[in-house]
Protein backbone atom coordinates (compact mmCIF):
# COMPACT_ATOMS: atom_id res chain seq x y z
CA UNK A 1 11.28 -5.93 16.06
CA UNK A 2 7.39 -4.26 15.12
CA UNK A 3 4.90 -4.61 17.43
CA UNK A 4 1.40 -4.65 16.23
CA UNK A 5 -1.59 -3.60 18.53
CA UNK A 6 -4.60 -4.99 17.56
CA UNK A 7 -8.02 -3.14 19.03
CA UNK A 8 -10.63 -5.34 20.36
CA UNK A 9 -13.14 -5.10 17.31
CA UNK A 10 -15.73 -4.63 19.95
CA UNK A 11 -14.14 -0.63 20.20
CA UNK A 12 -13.62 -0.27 16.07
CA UNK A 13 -12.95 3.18 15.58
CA UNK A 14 -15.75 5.20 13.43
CA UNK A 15 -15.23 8.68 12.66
CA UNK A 16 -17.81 11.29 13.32
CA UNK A 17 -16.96 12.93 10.06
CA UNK A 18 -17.04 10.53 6.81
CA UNK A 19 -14.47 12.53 5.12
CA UNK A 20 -11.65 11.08 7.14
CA UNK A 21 -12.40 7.82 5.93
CA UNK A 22 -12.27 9.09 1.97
CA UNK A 23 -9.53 11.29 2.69
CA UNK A 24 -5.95 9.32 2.14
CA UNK A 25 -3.69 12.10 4.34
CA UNK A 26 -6.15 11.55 6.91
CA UNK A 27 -5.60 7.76 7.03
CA UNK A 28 -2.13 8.10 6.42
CA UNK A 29 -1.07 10.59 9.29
CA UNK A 30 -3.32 8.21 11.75
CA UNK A 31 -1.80 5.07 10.68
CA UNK A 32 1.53 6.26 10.51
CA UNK A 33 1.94 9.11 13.20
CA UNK A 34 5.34 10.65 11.82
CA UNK A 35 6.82 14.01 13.69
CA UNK A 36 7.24 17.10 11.40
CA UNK A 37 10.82 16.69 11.98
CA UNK A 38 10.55 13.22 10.03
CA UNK A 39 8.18 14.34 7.48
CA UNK A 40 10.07 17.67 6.80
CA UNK A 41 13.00 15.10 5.10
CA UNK A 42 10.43 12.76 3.40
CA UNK A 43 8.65 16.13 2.16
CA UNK A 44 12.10 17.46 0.80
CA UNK A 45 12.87 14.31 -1.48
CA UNK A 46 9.18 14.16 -2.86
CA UNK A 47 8.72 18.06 -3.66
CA UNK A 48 12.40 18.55 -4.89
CA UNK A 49 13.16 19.41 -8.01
CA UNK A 50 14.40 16.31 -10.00
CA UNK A 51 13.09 13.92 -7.11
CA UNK A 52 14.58 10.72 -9.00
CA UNK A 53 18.21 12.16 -8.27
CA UNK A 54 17.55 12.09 -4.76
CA UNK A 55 19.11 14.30 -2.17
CA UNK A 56 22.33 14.36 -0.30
CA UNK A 57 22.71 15.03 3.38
CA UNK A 58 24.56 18.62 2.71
CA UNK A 59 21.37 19.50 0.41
CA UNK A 60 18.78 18.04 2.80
CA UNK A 61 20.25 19.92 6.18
CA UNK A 62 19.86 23.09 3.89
CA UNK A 63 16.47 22.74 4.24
CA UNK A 64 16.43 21.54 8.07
CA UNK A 65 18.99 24.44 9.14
CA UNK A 66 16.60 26.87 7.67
CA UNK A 67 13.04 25.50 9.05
CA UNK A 68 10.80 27.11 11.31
CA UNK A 69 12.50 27.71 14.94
CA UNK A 70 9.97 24.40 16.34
CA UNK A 71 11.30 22.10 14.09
CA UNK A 72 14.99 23.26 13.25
CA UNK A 73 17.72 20.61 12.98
CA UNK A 74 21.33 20.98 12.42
CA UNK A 75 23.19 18.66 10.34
CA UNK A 76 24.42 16.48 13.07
CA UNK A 77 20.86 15.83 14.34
CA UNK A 78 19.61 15.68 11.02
CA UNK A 79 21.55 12.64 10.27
CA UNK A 80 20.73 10.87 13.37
CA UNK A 81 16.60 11.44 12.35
CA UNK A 82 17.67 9.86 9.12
CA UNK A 83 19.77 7.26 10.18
CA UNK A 84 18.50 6.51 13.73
CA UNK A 85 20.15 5.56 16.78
CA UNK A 86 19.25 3.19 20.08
CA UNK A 87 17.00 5.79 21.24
CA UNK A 88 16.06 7.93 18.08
CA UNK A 89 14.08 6.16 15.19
CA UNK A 90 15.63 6.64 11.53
CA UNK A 91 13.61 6.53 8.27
CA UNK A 92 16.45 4.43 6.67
CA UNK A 93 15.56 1.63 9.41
CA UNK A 94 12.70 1.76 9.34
CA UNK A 95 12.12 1.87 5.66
CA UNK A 96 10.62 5.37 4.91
CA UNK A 97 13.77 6.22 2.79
CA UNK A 98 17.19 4.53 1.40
CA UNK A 99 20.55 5.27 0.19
CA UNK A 100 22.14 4.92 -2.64
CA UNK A 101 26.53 5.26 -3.42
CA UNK A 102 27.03 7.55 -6.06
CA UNK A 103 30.17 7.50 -8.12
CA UNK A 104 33.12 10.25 -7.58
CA UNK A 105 32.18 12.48 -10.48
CA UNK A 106 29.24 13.31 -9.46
CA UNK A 107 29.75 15.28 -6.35
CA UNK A 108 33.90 15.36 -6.91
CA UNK A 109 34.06 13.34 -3.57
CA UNK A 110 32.74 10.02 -2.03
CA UNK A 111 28.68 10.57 -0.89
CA UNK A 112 25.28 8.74 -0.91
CA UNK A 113 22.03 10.07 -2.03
CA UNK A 114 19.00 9.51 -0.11
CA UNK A 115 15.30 8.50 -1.98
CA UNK A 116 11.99 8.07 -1.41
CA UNK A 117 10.50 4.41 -0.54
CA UNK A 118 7.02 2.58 -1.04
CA UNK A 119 6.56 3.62 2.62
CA UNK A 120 7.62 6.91 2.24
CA UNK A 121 5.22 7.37 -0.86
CA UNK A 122 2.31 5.96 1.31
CA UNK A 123 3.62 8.34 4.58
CA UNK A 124 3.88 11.62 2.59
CA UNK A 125 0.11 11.47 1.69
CA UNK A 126 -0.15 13.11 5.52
CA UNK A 127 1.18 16.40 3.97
CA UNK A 128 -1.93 16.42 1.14
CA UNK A 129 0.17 15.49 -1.66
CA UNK A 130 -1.91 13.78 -4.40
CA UNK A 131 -0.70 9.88 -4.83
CA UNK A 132 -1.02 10.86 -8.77
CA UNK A 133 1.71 13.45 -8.73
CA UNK A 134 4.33 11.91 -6.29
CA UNK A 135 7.21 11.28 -9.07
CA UNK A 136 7.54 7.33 -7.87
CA UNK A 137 4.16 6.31 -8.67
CA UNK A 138 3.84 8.54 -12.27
CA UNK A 139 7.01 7.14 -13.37
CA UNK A 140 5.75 3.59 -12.69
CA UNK A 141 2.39 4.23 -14.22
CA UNK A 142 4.29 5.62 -17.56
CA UNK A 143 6.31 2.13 -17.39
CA UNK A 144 2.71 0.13 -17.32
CA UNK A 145 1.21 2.55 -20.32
CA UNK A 146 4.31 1.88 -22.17
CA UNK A 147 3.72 -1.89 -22.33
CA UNK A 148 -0.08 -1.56 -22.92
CA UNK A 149 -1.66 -0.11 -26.16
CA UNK A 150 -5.01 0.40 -23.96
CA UNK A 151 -5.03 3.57 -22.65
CA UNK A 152 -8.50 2.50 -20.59
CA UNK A 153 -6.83 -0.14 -19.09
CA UNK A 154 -3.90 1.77 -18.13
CA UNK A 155 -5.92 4.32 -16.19
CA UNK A 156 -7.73 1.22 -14.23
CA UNK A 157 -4.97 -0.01 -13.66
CA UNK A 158 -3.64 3.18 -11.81
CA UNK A 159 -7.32 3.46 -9.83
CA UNK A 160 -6.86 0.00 -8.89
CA UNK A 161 -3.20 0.90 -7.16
CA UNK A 162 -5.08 4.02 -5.23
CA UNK A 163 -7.97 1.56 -4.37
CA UNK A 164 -5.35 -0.87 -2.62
CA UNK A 165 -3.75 2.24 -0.80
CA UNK A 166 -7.13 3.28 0.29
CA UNK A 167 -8.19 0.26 1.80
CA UNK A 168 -4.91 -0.66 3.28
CA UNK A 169 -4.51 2.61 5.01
CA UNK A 170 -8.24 2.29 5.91
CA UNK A 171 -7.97 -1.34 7.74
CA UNK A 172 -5.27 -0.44 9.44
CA UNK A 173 -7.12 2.66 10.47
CA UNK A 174 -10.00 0.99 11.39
CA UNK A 175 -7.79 -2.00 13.12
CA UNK A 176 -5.71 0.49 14.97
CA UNK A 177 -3.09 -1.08 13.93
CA UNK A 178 0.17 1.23 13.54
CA UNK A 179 3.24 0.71 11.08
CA UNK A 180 4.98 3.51 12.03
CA UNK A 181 7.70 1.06 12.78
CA UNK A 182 6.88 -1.55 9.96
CA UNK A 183 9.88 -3.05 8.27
CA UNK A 184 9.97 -4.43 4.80
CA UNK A 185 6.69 -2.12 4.24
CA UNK A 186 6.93 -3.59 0.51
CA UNK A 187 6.48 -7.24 0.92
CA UNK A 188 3.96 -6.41 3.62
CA UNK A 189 1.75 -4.65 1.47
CA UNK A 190 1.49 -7.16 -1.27
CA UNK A 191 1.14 -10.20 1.35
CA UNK A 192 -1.52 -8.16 3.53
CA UNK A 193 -3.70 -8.13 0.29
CA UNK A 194 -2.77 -12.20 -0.63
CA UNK A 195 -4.11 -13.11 2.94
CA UNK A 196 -6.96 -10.52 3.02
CA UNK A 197 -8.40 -11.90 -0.14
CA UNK A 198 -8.02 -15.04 1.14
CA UNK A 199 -9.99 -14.52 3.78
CA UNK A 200 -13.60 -13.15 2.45
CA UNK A 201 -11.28 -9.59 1.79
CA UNK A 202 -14.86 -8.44 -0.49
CA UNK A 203 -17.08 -8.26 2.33
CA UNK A 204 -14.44 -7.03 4.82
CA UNK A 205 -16.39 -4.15 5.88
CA UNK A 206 -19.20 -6.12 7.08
CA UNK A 207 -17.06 -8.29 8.72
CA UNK A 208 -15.54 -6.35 11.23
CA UNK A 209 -18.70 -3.85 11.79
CA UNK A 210 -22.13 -5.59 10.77
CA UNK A 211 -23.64 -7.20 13.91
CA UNK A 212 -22.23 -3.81 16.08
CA UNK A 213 -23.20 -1.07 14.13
CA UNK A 214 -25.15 2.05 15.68
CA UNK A 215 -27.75 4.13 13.92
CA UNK A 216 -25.95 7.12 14.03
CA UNK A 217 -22.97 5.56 12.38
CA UNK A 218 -24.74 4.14 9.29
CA UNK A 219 -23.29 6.34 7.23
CA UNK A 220 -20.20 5.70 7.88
CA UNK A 221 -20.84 1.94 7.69
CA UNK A 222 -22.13 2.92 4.19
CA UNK A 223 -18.86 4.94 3.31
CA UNK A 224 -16.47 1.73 4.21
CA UNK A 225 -18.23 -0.88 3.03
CA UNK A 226 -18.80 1.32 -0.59
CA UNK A 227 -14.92 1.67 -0.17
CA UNK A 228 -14.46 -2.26 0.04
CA UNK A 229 -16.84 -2.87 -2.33
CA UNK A 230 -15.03 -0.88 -4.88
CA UNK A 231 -11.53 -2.88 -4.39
CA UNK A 232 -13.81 -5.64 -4.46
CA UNK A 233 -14.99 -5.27 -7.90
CA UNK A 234 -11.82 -3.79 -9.19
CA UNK A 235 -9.42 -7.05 -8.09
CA UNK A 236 -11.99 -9.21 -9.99
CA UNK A 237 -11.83 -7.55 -12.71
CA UNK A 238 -7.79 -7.22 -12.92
CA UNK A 239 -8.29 -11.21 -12.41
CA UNK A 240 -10.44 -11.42 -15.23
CA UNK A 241 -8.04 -9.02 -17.64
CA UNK A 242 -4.89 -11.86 -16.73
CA UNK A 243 -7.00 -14.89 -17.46
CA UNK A 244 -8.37 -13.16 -20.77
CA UNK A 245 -4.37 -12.37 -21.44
CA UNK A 246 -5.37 -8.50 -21.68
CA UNK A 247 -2.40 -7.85 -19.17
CA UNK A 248 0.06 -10.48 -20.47
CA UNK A 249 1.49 -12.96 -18.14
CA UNK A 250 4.38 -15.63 -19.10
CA UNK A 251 4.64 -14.98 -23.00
CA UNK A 252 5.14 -10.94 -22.65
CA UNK A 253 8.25 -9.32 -20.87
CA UNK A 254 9.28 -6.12 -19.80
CA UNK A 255 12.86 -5.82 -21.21
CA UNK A 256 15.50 -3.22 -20.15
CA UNK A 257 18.65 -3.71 -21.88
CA UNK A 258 20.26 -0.89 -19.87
CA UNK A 259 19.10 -0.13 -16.23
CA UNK A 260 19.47 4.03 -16.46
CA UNK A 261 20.22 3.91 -12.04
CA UNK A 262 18.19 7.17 -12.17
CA UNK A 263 15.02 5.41 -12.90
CA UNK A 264 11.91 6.28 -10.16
CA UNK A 265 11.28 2.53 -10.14
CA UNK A 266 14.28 1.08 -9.06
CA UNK A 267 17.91 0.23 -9.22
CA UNK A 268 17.47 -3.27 -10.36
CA UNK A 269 20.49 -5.09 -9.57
CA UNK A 270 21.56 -6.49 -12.53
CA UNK A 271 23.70 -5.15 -15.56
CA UNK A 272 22.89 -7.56 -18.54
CA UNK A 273 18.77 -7.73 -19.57
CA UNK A 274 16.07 -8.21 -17.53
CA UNK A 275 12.48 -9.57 -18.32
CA UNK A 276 9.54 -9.31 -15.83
CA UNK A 277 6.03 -10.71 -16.84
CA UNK A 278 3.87 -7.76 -16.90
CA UNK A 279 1.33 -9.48 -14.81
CA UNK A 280 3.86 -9.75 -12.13
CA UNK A 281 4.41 -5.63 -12.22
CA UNK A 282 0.80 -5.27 -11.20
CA UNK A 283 0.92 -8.29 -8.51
CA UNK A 284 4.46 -7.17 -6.83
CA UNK A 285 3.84 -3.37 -7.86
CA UNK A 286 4.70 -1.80 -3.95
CA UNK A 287 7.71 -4.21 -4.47
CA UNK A 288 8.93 -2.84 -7.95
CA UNK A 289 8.01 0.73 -7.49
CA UNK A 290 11.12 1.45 -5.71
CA UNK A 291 13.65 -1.29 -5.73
CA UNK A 292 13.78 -5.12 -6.19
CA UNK A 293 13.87 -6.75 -2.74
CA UNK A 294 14.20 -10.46 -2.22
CA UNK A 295 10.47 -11.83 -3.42
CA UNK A 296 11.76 -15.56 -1.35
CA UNK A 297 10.67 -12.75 1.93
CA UNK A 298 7.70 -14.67 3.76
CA UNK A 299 5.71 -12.19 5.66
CA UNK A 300 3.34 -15.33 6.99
CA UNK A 301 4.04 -14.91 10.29
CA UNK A 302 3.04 -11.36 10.30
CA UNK A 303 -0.81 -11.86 8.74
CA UNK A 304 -1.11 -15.15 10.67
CA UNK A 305 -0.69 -13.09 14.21
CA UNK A 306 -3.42 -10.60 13.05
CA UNK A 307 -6.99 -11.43 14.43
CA UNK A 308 -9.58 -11.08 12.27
CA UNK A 309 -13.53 -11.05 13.44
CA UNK A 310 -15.92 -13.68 12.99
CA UNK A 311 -17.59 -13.29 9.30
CA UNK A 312 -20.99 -11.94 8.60
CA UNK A 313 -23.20 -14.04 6.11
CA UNK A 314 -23.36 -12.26 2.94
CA UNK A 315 -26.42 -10.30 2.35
CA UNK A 316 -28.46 -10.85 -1.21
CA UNK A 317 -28.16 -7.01 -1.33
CA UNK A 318 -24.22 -7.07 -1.20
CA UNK A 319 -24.29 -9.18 -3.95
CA UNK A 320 -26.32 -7.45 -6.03
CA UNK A 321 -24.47 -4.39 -5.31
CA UNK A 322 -21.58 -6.09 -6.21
CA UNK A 323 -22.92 -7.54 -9.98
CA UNK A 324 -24.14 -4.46 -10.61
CA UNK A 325 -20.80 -2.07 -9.79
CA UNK A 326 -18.56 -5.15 -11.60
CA UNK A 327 -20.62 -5.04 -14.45
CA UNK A 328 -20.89 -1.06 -14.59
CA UNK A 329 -16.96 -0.91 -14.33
CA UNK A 330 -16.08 -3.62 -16.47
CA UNK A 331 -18.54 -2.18 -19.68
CA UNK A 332 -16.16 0.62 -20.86
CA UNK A 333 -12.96 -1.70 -20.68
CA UNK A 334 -14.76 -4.18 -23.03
CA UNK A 335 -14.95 -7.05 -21.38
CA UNK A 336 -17.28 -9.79 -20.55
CA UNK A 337 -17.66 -10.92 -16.81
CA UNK A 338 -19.53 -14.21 -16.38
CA UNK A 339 -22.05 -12.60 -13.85
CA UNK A 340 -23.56 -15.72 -12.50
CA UNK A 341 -20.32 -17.19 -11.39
CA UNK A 342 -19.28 -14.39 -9.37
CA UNK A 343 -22.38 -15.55 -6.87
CA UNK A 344 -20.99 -19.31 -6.57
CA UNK A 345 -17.53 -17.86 -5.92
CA UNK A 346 -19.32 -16.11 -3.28
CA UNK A 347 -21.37 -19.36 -1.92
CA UNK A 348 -18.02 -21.28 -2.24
CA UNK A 349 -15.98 -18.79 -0.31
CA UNK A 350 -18.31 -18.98 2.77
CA UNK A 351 -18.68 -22.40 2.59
CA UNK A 352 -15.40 -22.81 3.41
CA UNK A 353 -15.05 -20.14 5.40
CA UNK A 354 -17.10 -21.81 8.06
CA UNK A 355 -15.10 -24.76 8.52
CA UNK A 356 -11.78 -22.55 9.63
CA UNK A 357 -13.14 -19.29 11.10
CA UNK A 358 -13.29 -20.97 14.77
CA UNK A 359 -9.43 -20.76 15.09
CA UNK A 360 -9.34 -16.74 14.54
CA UNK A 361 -12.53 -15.98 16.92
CA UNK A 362 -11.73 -18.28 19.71
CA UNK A 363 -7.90 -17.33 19.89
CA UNK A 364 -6.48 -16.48 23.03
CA UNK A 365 -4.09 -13.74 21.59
CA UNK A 366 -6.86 -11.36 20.63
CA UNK A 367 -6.69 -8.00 21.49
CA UNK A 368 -3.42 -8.74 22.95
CA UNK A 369 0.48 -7.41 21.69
CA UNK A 370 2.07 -9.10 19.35
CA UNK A 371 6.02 -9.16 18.62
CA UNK A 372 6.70 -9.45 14.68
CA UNK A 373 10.50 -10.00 14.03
């Protein structure tokens, strides 16, 4: 059971200082709120040497025996942080980290090893760590530049992943919305951006700050919706790069003819070949970064209980803003964007955004607690 705790987006929180909303272990340590007791085990399996091996309990109440005085755990306690109880939360539970059996001859006795999820990727961002070096999201970024000869892009590609980090962390931020507890943090993340988008996601910012802003927080208005605006740009263009066939959909597979279990992205569970369209890597990428979970998974229920604010009428400037960062960031991959369409998508998108956004602003459940099984 999560519980989600919407803020009246009368109260939105703005931050005094606008590097909290650039910075990604800011928004992480807010949205997620972990003790250093938690994030002393995630930090272990990220920092580790050979991360992709994972770590066993003996080797991770090493480092927990040995930690500062505050924060020292013995191995019985250790186990009950990762593992959880009634009244203690655990990161397997709660899907920060997961085991995995390993065979006899490895450790000359019967014992799991313990990894790093999606979650705990996005969590460990608290402790500074760069998203480029954590060893899950390199490894998955060599997969994607081994299946495309464009190195350009391949590196878009990776600034669009960081992008969708950013803004998740930052609407959730800005939501006060906490997933400390999340479960199925994978799924989550890829539906929260399929209903988002849905839903006028490229002029979120001005959505759920326009008609209350303050004069002394324009500049933060300006760093959020720039942030938005980015993503904004960036998804269209990944759209355009699968229509034009530049990231191949149903005629190009990813083929592993042996799954090597030590792999960053996964333990795919299956031992003959596997194919997975490419395009599908990028769409489901928090799902295949880690491990293949059951894509049949319906999150609905969990975007259709969040409120969202009454949309602002997009402003001529926005959209020029928009063509003019789109075509900017589309010029060096070499492709064409049909500029004038991107205004009718625009037109269209309000259009029918009018006729449904009376059932979100006069709901009775805003503001209130939700329970999300």
């Amino acid at each position: 059971m999560v519980k989600f705790i919407p803020k009246n987006y009368n109260s939105l929180k703005i931050v005094s200082n606008i590097h909290k909303l650039k910075s990604l272990d800011y928004l992480s340590s807010d949205v997620f709120d972990l003790e250093e007791k938690y994030m002393m085990i995630l930090r272990h399996l990220t920092i580790k040497k050979n991360p992709e091996r994972g770590a066993s309990q003996t080797e991770i109440s090493r480092v927990t025996e040995h930690a500062e005085k505050e924060f020292r755990m013995r191995r019985r306690i250790m186990v009950k942080r990762l593992r959880g109880t009634n009244r203690i939360m655990g990161l397997i539970p709660t899907g920060y980290v997961y085991e995995k059996k390993e065979d006899k001859h490895r450790f000359k006795k019967d014992e799991s090893t313990f990894h790093l999820t999606f979650k705990g990727m996005l969590a460990i961002l608290s402790n500074g760590m760069s998203i480029k070096k954590n060893h899950l999201f390199k490894n998955y970024i060599n997969v994607i530049s081994d299946l495309l000869d464009n190195k350009k892009i391949v590196k878009f590609i990776e600034e669009y992943f960081i992008l969708q980090i950013h803004v998740f962390l930052l609407w959730h931020y800005l939501a006060g919305i906490q997933l400390k507890k999340q479960k199925e943090h994978e799924i989550y993340f890829h539906e929260f951006f399929k209903k988002l988008e849905m839903s006028d996601f490229e002029i979120f910012a001005q959505n759920i700050i326009g008609k209350k802003i303050k004069t002394g927080e324009r500049k933060e208005y300006d760093v959020i919706r720039k942030i938005f605006l980015d993503y904004a740009t960036s998804s269209y263009i990944i759209r355009t790069l699968k229509e034009e066939d530049v990231i191949p959909s149903s005629t190009t597979f990813l083929e592993w003819k042996e799954v090597n279990s030590d792999l960053s992205i996964g333990e795919i569970p299956y031992s003959n070949r596997h194919k997975y369209e490419l395009h599908r890597l990028i769409d489901f990428w928090s799902v295949f970064l880690v491990d293949v979970y059951s894509l049949n998974n319906n999150l609905d229920d969990v975007m259709e209980k969040l409120v969202y604010q009454d949309l602002i009428e997009t402003q001529d400037e926005y959209d020029k803003e928009f063509r003019y960062m789109l075509k900017q960031k589309s010029k060096p991959l070499g492709i064409k964007i049909k500029l004038p369409l991107i205004v009718n998508d625009f037109i269209k998108k309000k259009r029918n955004r009018r006729d449904t956004r009376s059932q979100y602003s006069d709901s009775e459940d805003f503001g209130k607690i939700h329970d999300i099984s």
